[in-house]
Protein backbone atom coordinates (compact mmCIF):
# COMPACT_ATOMS: atom_id res chain seq x y z
CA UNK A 1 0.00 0.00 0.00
CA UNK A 2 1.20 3.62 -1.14
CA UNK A 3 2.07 5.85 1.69
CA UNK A 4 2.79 9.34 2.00
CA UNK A 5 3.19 10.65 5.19
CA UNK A 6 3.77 14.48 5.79
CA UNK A 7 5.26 16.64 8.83
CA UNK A 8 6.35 19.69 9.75
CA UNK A 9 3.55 21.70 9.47
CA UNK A 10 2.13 24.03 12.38
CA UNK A 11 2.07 27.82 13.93
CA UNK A 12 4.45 30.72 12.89
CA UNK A 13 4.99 33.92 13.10
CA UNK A 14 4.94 35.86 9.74
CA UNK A 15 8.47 36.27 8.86
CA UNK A 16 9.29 32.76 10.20
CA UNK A 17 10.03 29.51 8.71
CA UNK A 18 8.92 25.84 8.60
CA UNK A 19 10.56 23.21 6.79
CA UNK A 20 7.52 20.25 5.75
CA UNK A 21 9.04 16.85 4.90
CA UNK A 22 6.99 13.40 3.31
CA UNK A 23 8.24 10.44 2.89
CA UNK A 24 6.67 8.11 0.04
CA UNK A 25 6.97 4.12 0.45
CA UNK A 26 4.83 0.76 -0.23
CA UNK A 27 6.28 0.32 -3.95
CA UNK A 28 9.18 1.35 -6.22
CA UNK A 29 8.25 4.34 -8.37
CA UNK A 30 10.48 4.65 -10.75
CA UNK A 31 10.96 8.36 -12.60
CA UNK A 32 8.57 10.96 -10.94
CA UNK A 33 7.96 13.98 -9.97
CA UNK A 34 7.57 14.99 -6.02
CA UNK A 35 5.72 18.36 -5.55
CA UNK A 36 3.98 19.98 -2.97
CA UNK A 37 0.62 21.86 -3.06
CA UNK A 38 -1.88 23.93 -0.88
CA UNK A 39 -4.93 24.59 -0.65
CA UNK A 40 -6.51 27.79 1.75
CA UNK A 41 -9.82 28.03 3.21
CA UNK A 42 -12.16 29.22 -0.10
CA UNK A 43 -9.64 28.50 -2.61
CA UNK A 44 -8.72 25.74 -5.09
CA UNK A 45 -5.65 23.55 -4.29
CA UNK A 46 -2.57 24.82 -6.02
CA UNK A 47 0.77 23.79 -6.88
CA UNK A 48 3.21 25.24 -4.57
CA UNK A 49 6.71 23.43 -5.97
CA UNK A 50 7.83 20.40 -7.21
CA UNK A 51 10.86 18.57 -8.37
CA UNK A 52 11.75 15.58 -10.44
CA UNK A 53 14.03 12.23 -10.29
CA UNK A 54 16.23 14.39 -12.23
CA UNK A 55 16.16 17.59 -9.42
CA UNK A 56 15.04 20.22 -12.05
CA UNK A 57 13.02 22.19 -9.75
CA UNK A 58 9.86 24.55 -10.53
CA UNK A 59 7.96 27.12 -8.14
CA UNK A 60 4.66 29.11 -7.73
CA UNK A 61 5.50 32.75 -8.41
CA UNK A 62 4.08 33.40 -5.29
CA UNK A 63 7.07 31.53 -3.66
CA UNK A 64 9.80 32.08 -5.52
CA UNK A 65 12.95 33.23 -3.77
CA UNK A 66 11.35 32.01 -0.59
CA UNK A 67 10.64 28.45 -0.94
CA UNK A 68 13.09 25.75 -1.66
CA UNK A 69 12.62 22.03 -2.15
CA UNK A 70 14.99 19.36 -2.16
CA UNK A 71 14.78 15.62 -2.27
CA UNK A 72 16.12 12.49 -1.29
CA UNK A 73 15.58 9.81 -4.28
CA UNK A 74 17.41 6.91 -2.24
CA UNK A 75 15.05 7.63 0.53
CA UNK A 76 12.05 8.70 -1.40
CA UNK A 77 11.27 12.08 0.38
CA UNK A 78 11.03 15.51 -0.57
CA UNK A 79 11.36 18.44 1.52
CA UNK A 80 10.10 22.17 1.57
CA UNK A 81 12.33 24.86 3.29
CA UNK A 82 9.80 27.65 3.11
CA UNK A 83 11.57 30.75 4.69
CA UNK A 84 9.76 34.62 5.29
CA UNK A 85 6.38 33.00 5.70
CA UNK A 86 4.26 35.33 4.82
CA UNK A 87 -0.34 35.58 6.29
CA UNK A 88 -1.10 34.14 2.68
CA UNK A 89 1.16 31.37 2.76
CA UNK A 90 -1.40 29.59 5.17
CA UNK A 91 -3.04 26.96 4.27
CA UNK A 92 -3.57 22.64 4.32
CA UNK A 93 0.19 21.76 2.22
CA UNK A 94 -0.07 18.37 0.79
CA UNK A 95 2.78 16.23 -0.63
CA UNK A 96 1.89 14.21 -4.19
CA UNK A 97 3.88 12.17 -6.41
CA UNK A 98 3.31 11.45 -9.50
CA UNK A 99 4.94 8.50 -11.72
CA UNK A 100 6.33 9.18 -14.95
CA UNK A 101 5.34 6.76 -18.06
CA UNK A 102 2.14 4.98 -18.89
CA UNK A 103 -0.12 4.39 -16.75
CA UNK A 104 0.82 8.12 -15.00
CA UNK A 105 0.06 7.50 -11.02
CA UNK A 106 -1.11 10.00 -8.40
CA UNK A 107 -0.38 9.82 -4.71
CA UNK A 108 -1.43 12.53 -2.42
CA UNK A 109 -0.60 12.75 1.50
CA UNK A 110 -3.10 13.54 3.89
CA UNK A 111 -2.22 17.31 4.42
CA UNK A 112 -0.53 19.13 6.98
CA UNK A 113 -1.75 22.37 8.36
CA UNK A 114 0.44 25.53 8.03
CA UNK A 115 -0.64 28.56 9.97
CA UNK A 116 1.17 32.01 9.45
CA UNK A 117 0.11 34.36 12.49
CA UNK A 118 0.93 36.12 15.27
């Protein structure tokens, strides 16, 4: 069974910073691509970052300059440094990965909370 399993996520003062981490087992996956979305009360779930097998990384513009993920592939995990949090970066953060090839897959994590306030 596919898990990914999230932490890192919780209270911060604007200006602050949180690193989230997810680790993905229950099956080899081959080439994929690890990203991280969010989704804030209201609004659709977006794509926050995300990296492939290959580490050629890609950001929200919102983020950019602020944000940085990484990944281990031996381990399967990807990581999100997210530095000078800012109110609107709060939201539910969720980890995916998604296969590369045919069939594509989709995993998602189960979300981890990220509040920026005082």
């Amino acid at each position: 069974q596919v898990q990914l399993v999230e932490s890192g996520g919780g209270l911060v003062q604007p200006g602050g910073s949180l690193r989230l981490s997810c680790a993905a087992s229950g099956r080899s996956f081959g080439a994929n691509t690890m990203a991280w979305y969010r989704q804030a009360p209201g609004k659709a779930r977006e794509l926050v970052a995300a990296i492939t097998s290959g580490e050629i990384t890609s950001y929200a513009d919102s983020v950019k300059g602020r944000f940085t993920i990484s990944r281990d592939n031996a381990e399967n995990t990807v990581d999100l440094q997210m530095n000078s949090l800012k109110l609107d970066d709060t939201a539910v953060y969720y980890c995916n990965l998604r296969t590369v090839g045919v069939p594509t897959y989709d995993y998602w994590g189960q979300g981890t909370q990220v509040t920026v306030g005082s």
